[in-house]
Every structure is written in C-alpha cells, then in structure tokens.
PDB file of N, CA and C in Angstrom:
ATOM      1  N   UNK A   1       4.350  14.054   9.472  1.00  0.00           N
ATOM      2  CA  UNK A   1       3.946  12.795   8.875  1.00  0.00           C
ATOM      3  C   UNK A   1       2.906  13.077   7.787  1.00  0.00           C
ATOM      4  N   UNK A   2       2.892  12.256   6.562  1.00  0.00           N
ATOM      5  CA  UNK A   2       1.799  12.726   5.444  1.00  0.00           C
ATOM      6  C   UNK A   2       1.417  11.137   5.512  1.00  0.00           C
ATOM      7  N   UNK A   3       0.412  11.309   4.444  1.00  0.00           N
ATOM      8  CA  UNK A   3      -0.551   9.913   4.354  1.00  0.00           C
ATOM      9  C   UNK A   3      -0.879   9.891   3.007  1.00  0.00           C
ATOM     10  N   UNK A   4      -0.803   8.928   2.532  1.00  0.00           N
ATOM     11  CA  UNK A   4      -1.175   8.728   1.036  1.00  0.00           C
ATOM     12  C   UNK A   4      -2.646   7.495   0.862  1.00  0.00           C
ATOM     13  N   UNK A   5      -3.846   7.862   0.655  1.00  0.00           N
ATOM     14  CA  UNK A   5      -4.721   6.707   0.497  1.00  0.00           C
ATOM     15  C   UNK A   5      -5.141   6.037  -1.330  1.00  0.00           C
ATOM     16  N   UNK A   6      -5.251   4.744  -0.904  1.00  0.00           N
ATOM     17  CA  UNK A   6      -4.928   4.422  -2.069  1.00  0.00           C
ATOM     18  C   UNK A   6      -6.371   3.289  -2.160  1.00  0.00           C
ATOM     19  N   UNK A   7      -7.105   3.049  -3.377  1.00  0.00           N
ATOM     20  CA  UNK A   7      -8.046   2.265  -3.847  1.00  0.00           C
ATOM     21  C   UNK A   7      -7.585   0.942  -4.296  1.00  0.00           C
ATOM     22  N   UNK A   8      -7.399  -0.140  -4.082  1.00  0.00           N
ATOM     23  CA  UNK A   8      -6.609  -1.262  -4.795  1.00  0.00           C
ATOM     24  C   UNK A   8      -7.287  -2.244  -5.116  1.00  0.00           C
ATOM     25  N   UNK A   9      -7.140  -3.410  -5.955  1.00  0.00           N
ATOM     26  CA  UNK A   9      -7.601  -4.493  -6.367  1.00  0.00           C
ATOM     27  C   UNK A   9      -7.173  -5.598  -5.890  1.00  0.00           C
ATOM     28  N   UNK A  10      -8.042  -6.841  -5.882  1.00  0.00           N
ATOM     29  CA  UNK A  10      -7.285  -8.397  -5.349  1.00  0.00           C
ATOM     30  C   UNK A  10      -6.786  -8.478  -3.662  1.00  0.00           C
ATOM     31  N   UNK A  11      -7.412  -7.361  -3.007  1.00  0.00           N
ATOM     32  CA  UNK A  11      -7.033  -7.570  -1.421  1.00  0.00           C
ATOM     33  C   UNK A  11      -7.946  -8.958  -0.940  1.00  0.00           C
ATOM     34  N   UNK A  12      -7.589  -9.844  -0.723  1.00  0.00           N
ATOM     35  CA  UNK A  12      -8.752 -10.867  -0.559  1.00  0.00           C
ATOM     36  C   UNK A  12      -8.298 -11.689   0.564  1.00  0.00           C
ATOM     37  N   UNK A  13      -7.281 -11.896   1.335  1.00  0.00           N
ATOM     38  CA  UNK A  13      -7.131 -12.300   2.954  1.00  0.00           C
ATOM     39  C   UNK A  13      -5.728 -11.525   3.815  1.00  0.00           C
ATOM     40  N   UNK A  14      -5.347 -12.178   4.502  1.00  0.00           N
ATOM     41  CA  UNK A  14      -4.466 -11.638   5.257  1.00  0.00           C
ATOM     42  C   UNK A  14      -2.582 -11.846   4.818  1.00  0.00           C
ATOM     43  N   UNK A  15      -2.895 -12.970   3.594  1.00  0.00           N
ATOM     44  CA  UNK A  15      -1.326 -13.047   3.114  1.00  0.00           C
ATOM     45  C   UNK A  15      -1.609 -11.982   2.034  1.00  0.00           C
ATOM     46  N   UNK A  16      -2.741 -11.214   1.286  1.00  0.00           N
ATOM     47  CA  UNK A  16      -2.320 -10.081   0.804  1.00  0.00           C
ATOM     48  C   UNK A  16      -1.984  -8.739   1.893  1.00  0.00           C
ATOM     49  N   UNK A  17      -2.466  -9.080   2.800  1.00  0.00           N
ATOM     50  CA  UNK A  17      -1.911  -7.953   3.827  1.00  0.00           C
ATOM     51  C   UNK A  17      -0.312  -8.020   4.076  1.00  0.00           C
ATOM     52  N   UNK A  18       0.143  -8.710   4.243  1.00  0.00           N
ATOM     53  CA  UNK A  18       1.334  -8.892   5.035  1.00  0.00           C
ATOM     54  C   UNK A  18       2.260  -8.816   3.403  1.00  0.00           C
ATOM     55  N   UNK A  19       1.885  -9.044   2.109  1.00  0.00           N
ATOM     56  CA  UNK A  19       2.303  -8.967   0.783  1.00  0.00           C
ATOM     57  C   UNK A  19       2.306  -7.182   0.758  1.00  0.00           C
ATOM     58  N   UNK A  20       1.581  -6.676   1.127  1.00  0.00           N
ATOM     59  CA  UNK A  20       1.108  -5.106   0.605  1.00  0.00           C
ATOM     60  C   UNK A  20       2.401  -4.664   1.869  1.00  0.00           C
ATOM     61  N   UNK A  21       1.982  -5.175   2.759  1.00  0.00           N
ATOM     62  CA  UNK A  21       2.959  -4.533   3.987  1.00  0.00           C
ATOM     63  C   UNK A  21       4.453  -4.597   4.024  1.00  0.00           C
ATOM     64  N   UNK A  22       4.631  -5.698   3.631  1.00  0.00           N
ATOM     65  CA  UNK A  22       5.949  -5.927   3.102  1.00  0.00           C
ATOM     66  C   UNK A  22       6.991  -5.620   2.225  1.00  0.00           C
ATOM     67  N   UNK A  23       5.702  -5.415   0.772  1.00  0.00           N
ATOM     68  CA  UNK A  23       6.414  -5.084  -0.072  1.00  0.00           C
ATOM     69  C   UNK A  23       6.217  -3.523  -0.241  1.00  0.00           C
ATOM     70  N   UNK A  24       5.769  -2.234   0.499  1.00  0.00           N
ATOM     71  CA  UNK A  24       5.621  -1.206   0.574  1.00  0.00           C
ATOM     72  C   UNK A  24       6.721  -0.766   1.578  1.00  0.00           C
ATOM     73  N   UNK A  25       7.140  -1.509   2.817  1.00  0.00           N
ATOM     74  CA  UNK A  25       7.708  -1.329   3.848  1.00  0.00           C
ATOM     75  C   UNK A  25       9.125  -1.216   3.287  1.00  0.00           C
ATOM     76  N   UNK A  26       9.342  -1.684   2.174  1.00  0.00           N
ATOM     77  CA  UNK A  26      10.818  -1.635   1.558  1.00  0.00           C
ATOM     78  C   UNK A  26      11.046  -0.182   0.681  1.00  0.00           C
ATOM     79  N   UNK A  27      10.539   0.483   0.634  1.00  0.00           N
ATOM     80  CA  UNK A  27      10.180   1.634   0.342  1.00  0.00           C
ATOM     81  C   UNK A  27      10.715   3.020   1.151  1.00  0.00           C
ATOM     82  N   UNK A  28      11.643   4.009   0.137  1.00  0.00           N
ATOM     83  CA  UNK A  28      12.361   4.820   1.464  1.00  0.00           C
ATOM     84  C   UNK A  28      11.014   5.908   2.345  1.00  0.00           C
ATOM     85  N   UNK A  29      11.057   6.618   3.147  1.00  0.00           N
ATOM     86  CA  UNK A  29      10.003   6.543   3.854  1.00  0.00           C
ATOM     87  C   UNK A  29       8.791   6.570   4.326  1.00  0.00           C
ATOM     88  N   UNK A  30       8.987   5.537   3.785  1.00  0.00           N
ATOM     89  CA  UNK A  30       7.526   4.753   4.197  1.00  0.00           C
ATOM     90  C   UNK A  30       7.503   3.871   5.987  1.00  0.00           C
ATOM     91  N   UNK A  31       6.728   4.608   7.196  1.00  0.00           N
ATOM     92  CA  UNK A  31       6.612   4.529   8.247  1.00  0.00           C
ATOM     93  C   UNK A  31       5.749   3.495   9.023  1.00  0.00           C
ATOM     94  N   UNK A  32       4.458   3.572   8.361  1.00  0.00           N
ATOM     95  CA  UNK A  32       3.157   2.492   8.631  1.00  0.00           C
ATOM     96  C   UNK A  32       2.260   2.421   7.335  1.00  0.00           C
ATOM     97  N   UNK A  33       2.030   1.072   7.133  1.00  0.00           N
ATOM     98  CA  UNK A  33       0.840   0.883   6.240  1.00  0.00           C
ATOM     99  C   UNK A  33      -0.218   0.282   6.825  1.00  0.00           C
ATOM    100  N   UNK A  34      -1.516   0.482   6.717  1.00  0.00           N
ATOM    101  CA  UNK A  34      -2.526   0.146   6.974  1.00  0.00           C
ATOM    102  C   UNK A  34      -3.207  -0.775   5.793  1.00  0.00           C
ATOM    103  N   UNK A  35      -3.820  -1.805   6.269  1.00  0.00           N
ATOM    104  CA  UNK A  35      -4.710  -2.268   4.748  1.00  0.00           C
ATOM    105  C   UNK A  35      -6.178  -2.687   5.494  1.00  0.00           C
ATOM    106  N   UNK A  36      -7.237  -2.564   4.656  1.00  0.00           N
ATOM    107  CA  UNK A  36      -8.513  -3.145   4.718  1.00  0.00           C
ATOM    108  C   UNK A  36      -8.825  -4.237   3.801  1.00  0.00           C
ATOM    109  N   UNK A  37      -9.296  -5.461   4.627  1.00  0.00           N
ATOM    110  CA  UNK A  37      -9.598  -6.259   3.356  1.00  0.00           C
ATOM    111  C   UNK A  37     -10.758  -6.092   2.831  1.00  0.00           C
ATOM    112  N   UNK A  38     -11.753  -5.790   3.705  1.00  0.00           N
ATOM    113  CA  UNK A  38     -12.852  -5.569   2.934  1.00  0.00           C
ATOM    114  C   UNK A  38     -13.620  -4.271   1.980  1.00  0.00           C
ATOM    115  N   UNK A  39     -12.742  -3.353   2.488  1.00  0.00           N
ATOM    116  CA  UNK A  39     -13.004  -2.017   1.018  1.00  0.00           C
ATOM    117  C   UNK A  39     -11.949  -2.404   0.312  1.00  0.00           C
ATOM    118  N   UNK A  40     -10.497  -2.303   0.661  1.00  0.00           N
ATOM    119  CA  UNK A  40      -9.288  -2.823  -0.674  1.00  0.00           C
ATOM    120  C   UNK A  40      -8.496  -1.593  -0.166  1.00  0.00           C
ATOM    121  N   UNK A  41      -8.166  -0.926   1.010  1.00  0.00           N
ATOM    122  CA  UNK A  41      -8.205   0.649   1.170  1.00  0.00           C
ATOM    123  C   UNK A  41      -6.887   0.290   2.023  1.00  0.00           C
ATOM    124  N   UNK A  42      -5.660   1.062   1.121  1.00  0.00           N
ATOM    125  CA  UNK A  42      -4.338   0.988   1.813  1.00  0.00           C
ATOM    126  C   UNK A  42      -3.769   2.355   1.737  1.00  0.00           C
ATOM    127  N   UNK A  43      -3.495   2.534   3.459  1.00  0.00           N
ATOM    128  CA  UNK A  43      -3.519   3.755   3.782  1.00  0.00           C
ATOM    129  C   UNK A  43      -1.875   3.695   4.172  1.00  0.00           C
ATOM    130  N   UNK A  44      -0.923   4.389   3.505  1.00  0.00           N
ATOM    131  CA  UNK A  44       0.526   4.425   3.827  1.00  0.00           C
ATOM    132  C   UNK A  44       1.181   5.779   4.494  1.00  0.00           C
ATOM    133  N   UNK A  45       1.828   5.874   5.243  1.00  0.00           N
ATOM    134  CA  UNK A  45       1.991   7.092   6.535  1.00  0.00           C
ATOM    135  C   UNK A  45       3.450   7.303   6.499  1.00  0.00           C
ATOM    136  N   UNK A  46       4.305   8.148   6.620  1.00  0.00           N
ATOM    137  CA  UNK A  46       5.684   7.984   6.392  1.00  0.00           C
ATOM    138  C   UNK A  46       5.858   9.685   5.868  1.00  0.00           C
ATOM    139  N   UNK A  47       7.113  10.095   5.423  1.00  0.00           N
ATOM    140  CA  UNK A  47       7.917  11.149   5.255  1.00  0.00           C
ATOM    141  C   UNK A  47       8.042  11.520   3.826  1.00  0.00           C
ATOM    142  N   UNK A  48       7.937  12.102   3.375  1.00  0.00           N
ATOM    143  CA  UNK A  48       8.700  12.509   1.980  1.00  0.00           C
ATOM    144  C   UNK A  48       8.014  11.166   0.964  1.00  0.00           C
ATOM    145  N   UNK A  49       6.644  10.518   0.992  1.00  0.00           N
ATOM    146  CA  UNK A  49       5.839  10.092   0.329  1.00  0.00           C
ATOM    147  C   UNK A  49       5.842  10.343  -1.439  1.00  0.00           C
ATOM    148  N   UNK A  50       6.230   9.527  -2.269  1.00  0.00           N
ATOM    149  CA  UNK A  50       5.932   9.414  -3.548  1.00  0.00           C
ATOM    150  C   UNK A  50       4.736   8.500  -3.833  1.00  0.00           C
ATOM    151  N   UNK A  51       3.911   9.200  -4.270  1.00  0.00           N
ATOM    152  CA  UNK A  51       2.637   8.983  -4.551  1.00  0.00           C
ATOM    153  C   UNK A  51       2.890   7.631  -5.643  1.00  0.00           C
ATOM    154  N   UNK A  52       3.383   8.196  -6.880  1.00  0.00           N
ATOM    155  CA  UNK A  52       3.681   7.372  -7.902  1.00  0.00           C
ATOM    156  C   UNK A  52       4.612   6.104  -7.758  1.00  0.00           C
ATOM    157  N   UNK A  53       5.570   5.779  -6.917  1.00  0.00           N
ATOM    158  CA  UNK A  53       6.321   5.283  -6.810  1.00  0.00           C
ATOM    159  C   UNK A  53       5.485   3.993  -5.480  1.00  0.00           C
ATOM    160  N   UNK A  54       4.570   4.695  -5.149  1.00  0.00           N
ATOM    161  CA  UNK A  54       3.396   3.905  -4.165  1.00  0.00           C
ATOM    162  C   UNK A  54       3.190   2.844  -5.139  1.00  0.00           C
ATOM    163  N   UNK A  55       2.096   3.829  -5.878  1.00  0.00           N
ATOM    164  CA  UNK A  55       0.997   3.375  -6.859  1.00  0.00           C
ATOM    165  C   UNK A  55       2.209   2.082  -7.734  1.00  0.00           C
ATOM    166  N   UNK A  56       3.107   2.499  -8.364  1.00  0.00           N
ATOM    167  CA  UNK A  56       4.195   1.496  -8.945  1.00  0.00           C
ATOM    168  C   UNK A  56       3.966   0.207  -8.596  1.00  0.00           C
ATOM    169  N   UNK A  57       4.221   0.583  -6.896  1.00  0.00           N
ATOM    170  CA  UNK A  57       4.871  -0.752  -6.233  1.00  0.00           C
ATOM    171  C   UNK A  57       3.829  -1.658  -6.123  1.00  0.00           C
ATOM    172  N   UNK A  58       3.094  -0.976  -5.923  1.00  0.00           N
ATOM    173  CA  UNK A  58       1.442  -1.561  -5.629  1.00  0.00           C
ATOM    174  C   UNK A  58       1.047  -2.671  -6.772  1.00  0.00           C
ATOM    175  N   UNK A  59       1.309  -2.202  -7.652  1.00  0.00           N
ATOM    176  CA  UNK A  59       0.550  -2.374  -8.715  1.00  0.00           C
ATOM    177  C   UNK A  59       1.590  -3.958  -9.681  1.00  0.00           C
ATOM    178  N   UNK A  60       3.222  -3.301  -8.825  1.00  0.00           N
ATOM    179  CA  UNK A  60       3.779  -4.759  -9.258  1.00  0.00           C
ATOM    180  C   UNK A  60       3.529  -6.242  -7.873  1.00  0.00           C
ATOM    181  N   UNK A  61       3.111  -5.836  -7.133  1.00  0.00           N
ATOM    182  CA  UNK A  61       2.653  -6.671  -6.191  1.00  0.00           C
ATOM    183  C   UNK A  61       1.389  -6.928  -6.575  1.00  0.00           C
ATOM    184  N   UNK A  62       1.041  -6.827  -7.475  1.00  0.00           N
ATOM    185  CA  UNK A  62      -0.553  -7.558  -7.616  1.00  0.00           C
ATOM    186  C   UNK A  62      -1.788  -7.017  -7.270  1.00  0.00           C
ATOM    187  N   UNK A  63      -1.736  -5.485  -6.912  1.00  0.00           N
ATOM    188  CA  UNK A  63      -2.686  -4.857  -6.318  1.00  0.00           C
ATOM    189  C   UNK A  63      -2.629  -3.957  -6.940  1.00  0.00           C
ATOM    190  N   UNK A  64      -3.102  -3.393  -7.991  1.00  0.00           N
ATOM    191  CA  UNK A  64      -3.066  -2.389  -9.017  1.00  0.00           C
ATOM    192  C   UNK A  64      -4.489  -1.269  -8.375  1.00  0.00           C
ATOM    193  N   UNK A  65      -4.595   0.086  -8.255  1.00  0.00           N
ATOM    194  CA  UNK A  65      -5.628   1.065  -7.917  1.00  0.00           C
ATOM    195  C   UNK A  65      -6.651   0.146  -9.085  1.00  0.00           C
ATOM    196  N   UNK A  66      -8.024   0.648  -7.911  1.00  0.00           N
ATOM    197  CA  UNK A  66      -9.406   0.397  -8.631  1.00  0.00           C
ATOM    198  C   UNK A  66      -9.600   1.520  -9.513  1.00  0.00           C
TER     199      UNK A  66
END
C-alpha cells in the first residue's frame, strides 16, 4: 500500500469531505481517503498511486494544493 499526502484549499465542512471522497474514490487505485477539515490535509492510500492525476482531480473538484 503507498500513500500520497496532499495540502488543499476550500476544505470547509463535511459535504467537502464526502465531495473529496467521492470524487477521488472514482479513481483507479485508489483504496482509502482520509480528509481533515481543519488543516485541509487529504491523505489518499491505494496501489499504483498517480500523484498528478490526484493533484488533477483535486483541483477539478474545487480543492486545488495550497
């Protein structure tokens, strides 16, 4: 299992959680995501991890790296 941690913007309640979780979870393997609302800190766990293709998705969901 690898882990990718990521810095993000606009985490501000729990429908951006379940937005980050959701829309990362569609992602080939990608296993568990973690989010914090109060640092912004989304931690994604899974197989054969594309960093960039994270950061992408992230970033078209509204949560672009700090």
């Amino acid at each position: 299992m690898h882990t990718e941690d990521f810095q993000v913007q606009n985490v501000k309640c729990g429908g951006c959680v379940s937005n980050i979780q959701n829309g990362l979870a569609e992602l080939d393997g990608v296993s568990n995501i973690d989010v914090d609302i109060t640092s912004g800190r989304v931690t994604v766990a899974g197989e054969q991890l594309d960093r960039q293709q994270l950061t992408s998705k992230l970033a078209e969901l509204g949560y672009p790296e700090a």
